[in-house]
Protein backbone atom coordinates (compact mmCIF):
# COMPACT_ATOMS: atom_id res chain seq x y z
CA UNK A 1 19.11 -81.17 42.82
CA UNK A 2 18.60 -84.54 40.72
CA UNK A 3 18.21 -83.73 36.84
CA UNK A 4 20.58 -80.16 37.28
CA UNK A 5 23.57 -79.52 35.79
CA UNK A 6 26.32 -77.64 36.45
CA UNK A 7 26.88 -74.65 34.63
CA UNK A 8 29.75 -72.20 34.44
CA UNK A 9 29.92 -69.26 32.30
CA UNK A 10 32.61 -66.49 31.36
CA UNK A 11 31.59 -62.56 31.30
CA UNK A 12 33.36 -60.20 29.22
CA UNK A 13 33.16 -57.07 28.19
CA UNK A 14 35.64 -53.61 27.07
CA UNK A 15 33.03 -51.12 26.43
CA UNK A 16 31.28 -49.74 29.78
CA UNK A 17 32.74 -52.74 31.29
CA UNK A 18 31.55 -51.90 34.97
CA UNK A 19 27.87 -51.55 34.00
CA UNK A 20 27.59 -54.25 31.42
CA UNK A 21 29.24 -56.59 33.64
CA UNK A 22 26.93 -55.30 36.25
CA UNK A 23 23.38 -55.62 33.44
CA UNK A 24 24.15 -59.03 32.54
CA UNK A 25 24.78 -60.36 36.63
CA UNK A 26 20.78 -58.75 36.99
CA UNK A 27 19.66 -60.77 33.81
CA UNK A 28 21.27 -63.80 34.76
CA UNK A 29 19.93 -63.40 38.36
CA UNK A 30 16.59 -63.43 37.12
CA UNK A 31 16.93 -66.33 35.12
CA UNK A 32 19.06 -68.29 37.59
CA UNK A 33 17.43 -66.79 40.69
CA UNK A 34 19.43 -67.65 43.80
CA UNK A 35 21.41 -70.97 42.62
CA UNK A 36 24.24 -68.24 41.20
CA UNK A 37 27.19 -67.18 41.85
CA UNK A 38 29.69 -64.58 40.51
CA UNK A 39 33.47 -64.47 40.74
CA UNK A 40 35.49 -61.56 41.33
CA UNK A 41 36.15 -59.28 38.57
CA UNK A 42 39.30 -59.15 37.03
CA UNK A 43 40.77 -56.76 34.29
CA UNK A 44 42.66 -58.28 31.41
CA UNK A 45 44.50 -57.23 28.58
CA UNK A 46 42.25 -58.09 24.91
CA UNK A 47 43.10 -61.35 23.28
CA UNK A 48 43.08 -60.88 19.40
CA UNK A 49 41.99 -57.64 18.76
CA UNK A 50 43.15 -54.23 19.56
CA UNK A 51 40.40 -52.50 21.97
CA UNK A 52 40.29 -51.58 25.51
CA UNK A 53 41.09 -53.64 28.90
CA UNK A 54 38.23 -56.35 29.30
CA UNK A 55 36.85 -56.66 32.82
CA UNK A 56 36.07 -60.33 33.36
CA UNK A 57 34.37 -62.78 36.04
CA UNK A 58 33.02 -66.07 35.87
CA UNK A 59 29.35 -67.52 36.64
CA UNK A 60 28.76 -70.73 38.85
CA UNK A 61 24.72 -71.94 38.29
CA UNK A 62 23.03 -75.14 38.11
CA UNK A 63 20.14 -75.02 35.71
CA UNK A 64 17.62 -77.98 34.05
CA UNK A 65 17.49 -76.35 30.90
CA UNK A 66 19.39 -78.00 27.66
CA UNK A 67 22.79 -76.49 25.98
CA UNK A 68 20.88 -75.17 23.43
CA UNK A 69 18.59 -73.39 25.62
CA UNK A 70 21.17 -71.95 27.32
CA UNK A 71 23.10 -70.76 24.22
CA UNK A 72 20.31 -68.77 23.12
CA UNK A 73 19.64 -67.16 26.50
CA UNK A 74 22.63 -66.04 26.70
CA UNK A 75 22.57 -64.80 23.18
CA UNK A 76 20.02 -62.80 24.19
CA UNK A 77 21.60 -61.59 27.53
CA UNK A 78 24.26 -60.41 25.53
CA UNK A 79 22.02 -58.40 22.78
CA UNK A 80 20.09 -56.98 25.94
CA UNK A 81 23.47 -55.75 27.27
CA UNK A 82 24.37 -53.63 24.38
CA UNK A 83 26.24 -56.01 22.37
CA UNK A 84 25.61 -55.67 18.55
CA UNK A 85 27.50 -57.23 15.61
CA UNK A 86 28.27 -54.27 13.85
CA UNK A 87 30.05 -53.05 16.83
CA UNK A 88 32.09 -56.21 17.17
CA UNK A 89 33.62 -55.42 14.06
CA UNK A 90 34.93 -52.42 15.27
CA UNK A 91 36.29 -54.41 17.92
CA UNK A 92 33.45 -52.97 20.73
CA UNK A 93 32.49 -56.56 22.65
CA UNK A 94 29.75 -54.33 25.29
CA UNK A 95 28.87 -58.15 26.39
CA UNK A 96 30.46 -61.82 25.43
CA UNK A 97 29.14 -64.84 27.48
CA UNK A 98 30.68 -67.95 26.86
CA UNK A 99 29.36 -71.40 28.63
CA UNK A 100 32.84 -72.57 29.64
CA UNK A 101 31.67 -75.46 31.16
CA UNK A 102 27.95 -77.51 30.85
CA UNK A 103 27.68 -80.66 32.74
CA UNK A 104 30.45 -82.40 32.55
CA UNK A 105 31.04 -80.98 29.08
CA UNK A 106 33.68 -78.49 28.31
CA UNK A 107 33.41 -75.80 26.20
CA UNK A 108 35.67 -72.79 24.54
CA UNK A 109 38.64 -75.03 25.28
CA UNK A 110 41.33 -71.99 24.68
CA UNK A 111 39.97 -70.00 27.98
CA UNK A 112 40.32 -72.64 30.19
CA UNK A 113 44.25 -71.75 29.47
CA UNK A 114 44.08 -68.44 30.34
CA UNK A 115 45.69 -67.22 33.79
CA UNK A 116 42.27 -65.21 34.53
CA UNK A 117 40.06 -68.23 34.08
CA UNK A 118 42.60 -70.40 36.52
CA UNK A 119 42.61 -68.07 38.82
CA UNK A 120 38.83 -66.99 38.95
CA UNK A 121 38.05 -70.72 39.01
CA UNK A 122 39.48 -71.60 42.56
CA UNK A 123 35.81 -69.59 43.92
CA UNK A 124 34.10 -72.37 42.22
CA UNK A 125 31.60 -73.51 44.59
CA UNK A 126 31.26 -77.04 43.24
């Protein structure tokens, strides 16, 4: 596993939560093939903006691939799911991915304080 790094990400989504949650695990298994693995799925009230419950899980992958890489895959994860800026205006998120964690670098520094990420993070496998 030399040259991999560790890779955790954060799902999200409050429009057709089950089956975007459920698209983006199928495009991230095919990028990731079977080095992945998903959380449980939790429901959680919207942080910031006034919209529906937000089912959440987390991602645990390795992957060789640079940050940047990975930020724009999962940009375009997210665009395959559904999710489209106009919509996030109106507060519609059909798919957010955030790299919480890359390496030994952390990222989006606010989640890692929320209750759902503490919890969902004791099923981390490394």
């Amino acid at each position: 596993m030399t040259g991999k790094k560790k890779l955790i990400l954060s799902l999200g989504s409050n429009c057709d939560q089950e089956q975007s949650i459920y698209l983006a695990k199928t495009k991230l298994r095919d990028m990731f093939g079977t080095d992945i693995s998903f959380s449980e799925t939790v429901w959680t009230a919207p942080v910031g903006i006034e919209s529906d419950k937000f089912l959440n899980c987390l991602v645990f992958t390795h992957t060789t691939h640079k940050l940047e890489y990975i930020s724009k895959a999962m940009k375009h994860i997210e665009k395959a799911c559904g999710n489209r800026k106009r919509a996030r205006t109106n507060n519609i998120v059909k798919m957010d991915i955030d790299i919480l964690k890359y390496d030994e670098l952390i990222l989006h520094e606010k989640d890692w304080s929320r209750n759902y990420v503490n919890e969902l993070m004791k099923e981390c496998p490394f």
